[in-house]
C-alpha atoms as a PDB file:
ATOM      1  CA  UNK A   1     -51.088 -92.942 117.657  1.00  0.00           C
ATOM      2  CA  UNK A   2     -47.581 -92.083 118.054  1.00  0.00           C
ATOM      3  CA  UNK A   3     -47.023 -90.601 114.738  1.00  0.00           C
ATOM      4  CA  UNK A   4     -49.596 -87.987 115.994  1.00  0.00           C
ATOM      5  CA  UNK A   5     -47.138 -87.114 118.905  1.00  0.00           C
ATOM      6  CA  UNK A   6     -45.150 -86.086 116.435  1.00  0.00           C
ATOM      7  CA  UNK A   7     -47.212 -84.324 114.017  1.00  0.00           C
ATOM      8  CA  UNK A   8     -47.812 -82.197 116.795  1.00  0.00           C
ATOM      9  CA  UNK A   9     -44.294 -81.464 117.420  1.00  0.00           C
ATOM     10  CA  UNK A  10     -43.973 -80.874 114.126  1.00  0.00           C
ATOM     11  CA  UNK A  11     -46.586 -78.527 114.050  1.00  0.00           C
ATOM     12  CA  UNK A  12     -45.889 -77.179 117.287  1.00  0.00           C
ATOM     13  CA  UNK A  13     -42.248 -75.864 115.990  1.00  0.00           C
ATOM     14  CA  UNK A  14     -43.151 -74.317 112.776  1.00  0.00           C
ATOM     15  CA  UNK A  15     -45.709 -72.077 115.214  1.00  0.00           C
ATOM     16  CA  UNK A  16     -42.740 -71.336 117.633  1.00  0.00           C
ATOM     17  CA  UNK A  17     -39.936 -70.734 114.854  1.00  0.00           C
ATOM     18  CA  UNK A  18     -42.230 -68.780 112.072  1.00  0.00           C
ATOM     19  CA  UNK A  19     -42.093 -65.491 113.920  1.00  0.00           C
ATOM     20  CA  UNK A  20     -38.190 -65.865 114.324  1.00  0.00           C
ATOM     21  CA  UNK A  21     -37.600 -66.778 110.803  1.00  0.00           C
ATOM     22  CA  UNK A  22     -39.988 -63.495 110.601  1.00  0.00           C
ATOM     23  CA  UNK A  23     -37.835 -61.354 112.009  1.00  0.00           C
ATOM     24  CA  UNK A  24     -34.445 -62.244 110.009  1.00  0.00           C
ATOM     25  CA  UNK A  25     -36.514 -61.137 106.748  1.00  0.00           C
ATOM     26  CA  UNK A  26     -35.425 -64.253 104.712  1.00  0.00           C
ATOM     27  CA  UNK A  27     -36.641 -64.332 100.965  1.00  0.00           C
ATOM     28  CA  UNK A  28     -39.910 -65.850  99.861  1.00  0.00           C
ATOM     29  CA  UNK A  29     -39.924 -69.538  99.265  1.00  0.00           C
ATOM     30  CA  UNK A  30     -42.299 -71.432  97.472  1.00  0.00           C
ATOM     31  CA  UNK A  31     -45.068 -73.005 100.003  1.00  0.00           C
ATOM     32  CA  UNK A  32     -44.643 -70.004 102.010  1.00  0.00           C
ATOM     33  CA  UNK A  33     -48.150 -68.435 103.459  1.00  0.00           C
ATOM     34  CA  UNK A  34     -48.761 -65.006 103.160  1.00  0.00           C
ATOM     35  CA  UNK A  35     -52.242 -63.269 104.474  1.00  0.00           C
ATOM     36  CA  UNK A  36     -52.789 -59.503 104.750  1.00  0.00           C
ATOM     37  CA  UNK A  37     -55.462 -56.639 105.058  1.00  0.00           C
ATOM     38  CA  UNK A  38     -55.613 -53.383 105.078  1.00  0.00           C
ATOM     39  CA  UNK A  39     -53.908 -52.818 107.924  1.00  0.00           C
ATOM     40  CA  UNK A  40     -52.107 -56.231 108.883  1.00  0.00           C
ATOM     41  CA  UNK A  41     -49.781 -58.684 107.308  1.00  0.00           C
ATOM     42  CA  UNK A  42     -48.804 -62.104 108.420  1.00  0.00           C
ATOM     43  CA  UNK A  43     -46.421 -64.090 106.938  1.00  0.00           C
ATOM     44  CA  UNK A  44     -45.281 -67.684 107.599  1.00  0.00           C
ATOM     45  CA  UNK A  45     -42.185 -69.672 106.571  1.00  0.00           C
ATOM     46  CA  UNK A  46     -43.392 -73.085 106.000  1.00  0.00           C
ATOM     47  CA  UNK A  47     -39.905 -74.412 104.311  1.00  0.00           C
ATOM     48  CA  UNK A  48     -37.877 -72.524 106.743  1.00  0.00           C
ATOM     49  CA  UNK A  49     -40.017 -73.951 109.571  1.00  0.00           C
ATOM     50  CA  UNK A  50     -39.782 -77.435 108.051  1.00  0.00           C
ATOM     51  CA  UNK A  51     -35.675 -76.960 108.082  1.00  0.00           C
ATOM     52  CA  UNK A  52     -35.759 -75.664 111.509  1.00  0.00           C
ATOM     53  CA  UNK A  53     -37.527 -78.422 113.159  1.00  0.00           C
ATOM     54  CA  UNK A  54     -35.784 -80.679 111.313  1.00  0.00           C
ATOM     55  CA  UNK A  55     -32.426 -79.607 112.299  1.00  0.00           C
ATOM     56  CA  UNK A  56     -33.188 -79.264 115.870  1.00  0.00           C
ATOM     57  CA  UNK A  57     -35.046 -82.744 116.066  1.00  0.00           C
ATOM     58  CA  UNK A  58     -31.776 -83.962 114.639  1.00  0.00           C
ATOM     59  CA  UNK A  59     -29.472 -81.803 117.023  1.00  0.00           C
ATOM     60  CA  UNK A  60     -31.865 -83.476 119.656  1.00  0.00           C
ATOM     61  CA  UNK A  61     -31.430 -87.032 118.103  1.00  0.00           C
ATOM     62  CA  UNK A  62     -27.787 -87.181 118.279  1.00  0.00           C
ATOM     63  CA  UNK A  63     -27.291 -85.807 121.628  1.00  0.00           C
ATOM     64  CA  UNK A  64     -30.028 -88.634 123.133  1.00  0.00           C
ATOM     65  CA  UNK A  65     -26.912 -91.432 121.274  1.00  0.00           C
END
């Protein structure tokens, strides 16, 4: 049950940092999701996400020591 805690964290980031990485135009990675129409385009960082949850649960993890 617990590892579902934090599958949702997980989760949880990459939907709160995707629009950020967004923003600083970063190149396409591979595993990155791209969707568009006519008239809209979203794109979202998975590996950037990944990194950016992982750093900040780490960040997080040695300031709790």
């Amino acid at each position: 049950m617990r590892w579902l805690v934090y599958l949702g964290f997980i989760v949880a980031g990459m939907l709160l940092f995707s629009p950020v990485l967004s923003m600083m135009e970063l190149p396409d990675m591979p595993g990155d999701l791209t969707f568009g129409g006519a008239s809209w385009h979203i794109h979202i960082p998975v590996l950037f996400s990944l990194g950016a949850v992982a750093l900040s649960g780490l960040i997080i993890w040695a300031v709790k020591r």
